[in-house]
C-alpha atoms as a PDB file:
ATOM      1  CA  UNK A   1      80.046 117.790  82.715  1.00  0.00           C
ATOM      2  CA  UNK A   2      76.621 119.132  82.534  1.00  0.00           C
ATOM      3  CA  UNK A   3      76.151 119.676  78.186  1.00  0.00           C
ATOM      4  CA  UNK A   4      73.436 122.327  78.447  1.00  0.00           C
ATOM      5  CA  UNK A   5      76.017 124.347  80.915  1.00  0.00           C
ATOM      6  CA  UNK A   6      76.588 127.754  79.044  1.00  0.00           C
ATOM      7  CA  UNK A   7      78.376 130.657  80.793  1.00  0.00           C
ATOM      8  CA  UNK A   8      76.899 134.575  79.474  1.00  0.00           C
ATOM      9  CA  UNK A   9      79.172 137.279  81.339  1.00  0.00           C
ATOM     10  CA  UNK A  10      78.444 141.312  80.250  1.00  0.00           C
ATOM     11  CA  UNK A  11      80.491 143.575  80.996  1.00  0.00           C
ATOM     12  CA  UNK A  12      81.377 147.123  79.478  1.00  0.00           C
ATOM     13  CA  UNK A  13      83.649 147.424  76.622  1.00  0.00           C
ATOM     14  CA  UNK A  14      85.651 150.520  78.362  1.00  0.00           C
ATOM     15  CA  UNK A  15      85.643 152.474  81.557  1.00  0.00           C
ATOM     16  CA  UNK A  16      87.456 155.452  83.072  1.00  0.00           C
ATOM     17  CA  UNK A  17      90.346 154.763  85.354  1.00  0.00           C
ATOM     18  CA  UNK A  18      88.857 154.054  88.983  1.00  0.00           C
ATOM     19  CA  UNK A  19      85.159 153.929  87.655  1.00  0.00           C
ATOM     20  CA  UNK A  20      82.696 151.569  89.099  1.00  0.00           C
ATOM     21  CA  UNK A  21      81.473 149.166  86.579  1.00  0.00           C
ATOM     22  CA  UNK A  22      78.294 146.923  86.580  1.00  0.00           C
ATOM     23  CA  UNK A  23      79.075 143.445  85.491  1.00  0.00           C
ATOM     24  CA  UNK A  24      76.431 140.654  84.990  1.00  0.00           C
ATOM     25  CA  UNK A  25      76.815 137.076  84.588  1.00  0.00           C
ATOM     26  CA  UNK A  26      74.300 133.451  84.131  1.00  0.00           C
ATOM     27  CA  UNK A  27      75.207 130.182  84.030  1.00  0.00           C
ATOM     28  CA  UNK A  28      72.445 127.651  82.259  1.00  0.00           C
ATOM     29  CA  UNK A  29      72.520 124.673  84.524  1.00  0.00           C
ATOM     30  CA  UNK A  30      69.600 122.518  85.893  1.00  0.00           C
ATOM     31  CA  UNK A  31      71.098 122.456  89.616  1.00  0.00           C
ATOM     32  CA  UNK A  32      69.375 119.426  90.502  1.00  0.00           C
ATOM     33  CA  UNK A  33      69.306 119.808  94.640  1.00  0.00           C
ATOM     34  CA  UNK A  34      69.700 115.662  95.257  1.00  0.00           C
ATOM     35  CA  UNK A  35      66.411 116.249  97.313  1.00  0.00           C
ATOM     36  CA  UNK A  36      64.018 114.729  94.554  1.00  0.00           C
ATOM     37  CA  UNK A  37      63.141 111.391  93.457  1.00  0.00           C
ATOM     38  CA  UNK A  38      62.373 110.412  89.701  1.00  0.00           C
ATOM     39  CA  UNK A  39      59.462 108.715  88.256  1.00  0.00           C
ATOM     40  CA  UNK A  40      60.508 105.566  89.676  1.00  0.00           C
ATOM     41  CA  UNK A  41      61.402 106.492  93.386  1.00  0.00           C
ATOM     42  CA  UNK A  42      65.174 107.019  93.314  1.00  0.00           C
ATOM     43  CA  UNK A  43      67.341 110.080  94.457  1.00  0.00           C
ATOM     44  CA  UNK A  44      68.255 112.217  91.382  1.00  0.00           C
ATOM     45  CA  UNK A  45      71.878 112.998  92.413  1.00  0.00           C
ATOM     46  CA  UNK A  46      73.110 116.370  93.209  1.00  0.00           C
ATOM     47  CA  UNK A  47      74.265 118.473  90.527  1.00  0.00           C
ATOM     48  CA  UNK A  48      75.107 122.024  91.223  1.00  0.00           C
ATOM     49  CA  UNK A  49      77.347 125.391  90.092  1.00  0.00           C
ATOM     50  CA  UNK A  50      78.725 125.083  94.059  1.00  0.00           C
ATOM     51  CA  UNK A  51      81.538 128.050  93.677  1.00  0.00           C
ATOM     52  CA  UNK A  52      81.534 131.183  91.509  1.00  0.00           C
ATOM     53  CA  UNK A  53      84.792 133.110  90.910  1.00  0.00           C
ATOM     54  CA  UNK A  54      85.527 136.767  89.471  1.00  0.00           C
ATOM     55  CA  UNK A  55      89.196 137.847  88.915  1.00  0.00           C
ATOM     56  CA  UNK A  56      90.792 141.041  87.507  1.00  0.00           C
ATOM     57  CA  UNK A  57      93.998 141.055  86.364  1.00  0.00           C
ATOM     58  CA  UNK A  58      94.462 138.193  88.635  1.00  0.00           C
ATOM     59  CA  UNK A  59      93.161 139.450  91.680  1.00  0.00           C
ATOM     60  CA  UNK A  60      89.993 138.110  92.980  1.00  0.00           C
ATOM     61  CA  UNK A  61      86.974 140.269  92.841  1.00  0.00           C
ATOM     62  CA  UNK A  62      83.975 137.731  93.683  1.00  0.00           C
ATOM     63  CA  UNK A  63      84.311 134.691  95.619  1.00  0.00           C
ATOM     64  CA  UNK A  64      80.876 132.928  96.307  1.00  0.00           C
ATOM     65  CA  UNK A  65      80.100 129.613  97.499  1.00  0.00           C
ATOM     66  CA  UNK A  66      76.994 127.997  96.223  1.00  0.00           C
ATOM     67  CA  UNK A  67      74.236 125.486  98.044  1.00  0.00           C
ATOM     68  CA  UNK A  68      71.654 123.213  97.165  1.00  0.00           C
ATOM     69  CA  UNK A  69      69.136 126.087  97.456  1.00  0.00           C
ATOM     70  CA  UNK A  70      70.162 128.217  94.412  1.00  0.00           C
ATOM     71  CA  UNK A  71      67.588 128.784  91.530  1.00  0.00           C
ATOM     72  CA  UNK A  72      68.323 126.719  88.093  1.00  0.00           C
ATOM     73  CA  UNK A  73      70.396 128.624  86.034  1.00  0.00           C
ATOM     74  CA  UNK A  74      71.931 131.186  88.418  1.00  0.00           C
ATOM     75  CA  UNK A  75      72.448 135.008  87.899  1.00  0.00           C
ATOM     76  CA  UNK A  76      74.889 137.307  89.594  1.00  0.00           C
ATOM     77  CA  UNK A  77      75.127 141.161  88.919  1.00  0.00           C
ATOM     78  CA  UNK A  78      77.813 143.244  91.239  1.00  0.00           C
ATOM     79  CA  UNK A  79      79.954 146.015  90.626  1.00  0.00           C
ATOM     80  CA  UNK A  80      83.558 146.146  90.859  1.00  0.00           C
ATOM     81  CA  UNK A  81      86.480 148.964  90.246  1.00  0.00           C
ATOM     82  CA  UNK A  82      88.336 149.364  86.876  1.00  0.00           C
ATOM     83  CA  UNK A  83      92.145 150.938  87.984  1.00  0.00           C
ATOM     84  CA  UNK A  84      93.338 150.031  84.830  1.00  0.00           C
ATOM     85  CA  UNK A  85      92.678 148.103  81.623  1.00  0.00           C
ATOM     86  CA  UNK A  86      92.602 144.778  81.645  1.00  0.00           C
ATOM     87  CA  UNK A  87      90.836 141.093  81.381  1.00  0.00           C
ATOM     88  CA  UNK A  88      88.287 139.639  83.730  1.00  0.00           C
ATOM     89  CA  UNK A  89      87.584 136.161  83.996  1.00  0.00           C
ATOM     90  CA  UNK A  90      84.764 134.544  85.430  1.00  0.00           C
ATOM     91  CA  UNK A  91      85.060 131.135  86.836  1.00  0.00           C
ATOM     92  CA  UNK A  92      81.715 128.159  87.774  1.00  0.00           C
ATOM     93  CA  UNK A  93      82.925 125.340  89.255  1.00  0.00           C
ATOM     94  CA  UNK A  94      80.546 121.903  88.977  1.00  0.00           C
ATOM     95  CA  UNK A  95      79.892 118.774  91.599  1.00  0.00           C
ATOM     96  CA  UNK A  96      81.032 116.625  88.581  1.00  0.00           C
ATOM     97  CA  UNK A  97      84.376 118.514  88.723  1.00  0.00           C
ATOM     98  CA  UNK A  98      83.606 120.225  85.712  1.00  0.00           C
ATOM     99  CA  UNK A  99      84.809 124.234  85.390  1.00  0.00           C
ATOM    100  CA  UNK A 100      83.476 126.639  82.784  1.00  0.00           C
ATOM    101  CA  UNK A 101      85.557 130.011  82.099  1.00  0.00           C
ATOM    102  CA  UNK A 102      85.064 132.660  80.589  1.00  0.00           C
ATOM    103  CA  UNK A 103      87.174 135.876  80.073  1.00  0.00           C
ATOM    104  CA  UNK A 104      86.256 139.765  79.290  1.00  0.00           C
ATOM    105  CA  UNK A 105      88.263 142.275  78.514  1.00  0.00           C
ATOM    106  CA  UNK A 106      87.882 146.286  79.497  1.00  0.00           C
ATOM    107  CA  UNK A 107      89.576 149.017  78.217  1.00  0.00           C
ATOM    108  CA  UNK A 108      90.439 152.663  79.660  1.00  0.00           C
ATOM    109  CA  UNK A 109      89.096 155.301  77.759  1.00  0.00           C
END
């Protein structure tokens, strides 16, 4: 498990039934590639957020897989419908086998 690994979701406290929401969300994580070699000449071994999940209410929203390329600490923002009130939950899964949650709620109103 990565320690410094710290999940930051926003999303809006309410919404209209059917309205479009913005929803943002960063992981901090190093994402070491595996490409680089430390100070004394060895591999540092890969270490990366490789899948992202967003679920509403249990049905999936966002669904990305992540490679070696992605940028340390990695940001999404996307927009998704709000039919009804509810709880989101945002799911990183590690190469160590590691998964960090995190859950939202959104009310209609």
């Amino acid at each position: 498990m990565a320690s410094d690994a710290k999940p930051r979701v926003k999303v809006p406290k309410s919404a209209a039934a059917g309205e479009v929401v913005t929803i943002k969300t960063l992981i901090s994580h190093q994402m070491e590639s595996g490409q680089r070699k430390d100070s004394d000449g060895n591999k540092i071994p890969r270490s990366i957020i490789n899948r992202f999940t967003c679920d509403f209410n249990g049905e999936n929203v966002v669904d990305v897989t992540l490679e070696p390329a992605i940028s340390t600490n990695p940001y999404f923002e996307f927009d998704a419908t709000v039919p009804e009130a509810g709880t989101f939950k945002f799911t990183w899964y590690d190469d160590d086998g590691s998964v960090y949650e995190e859950t939202k709620e959104i009310a209609i109103g």
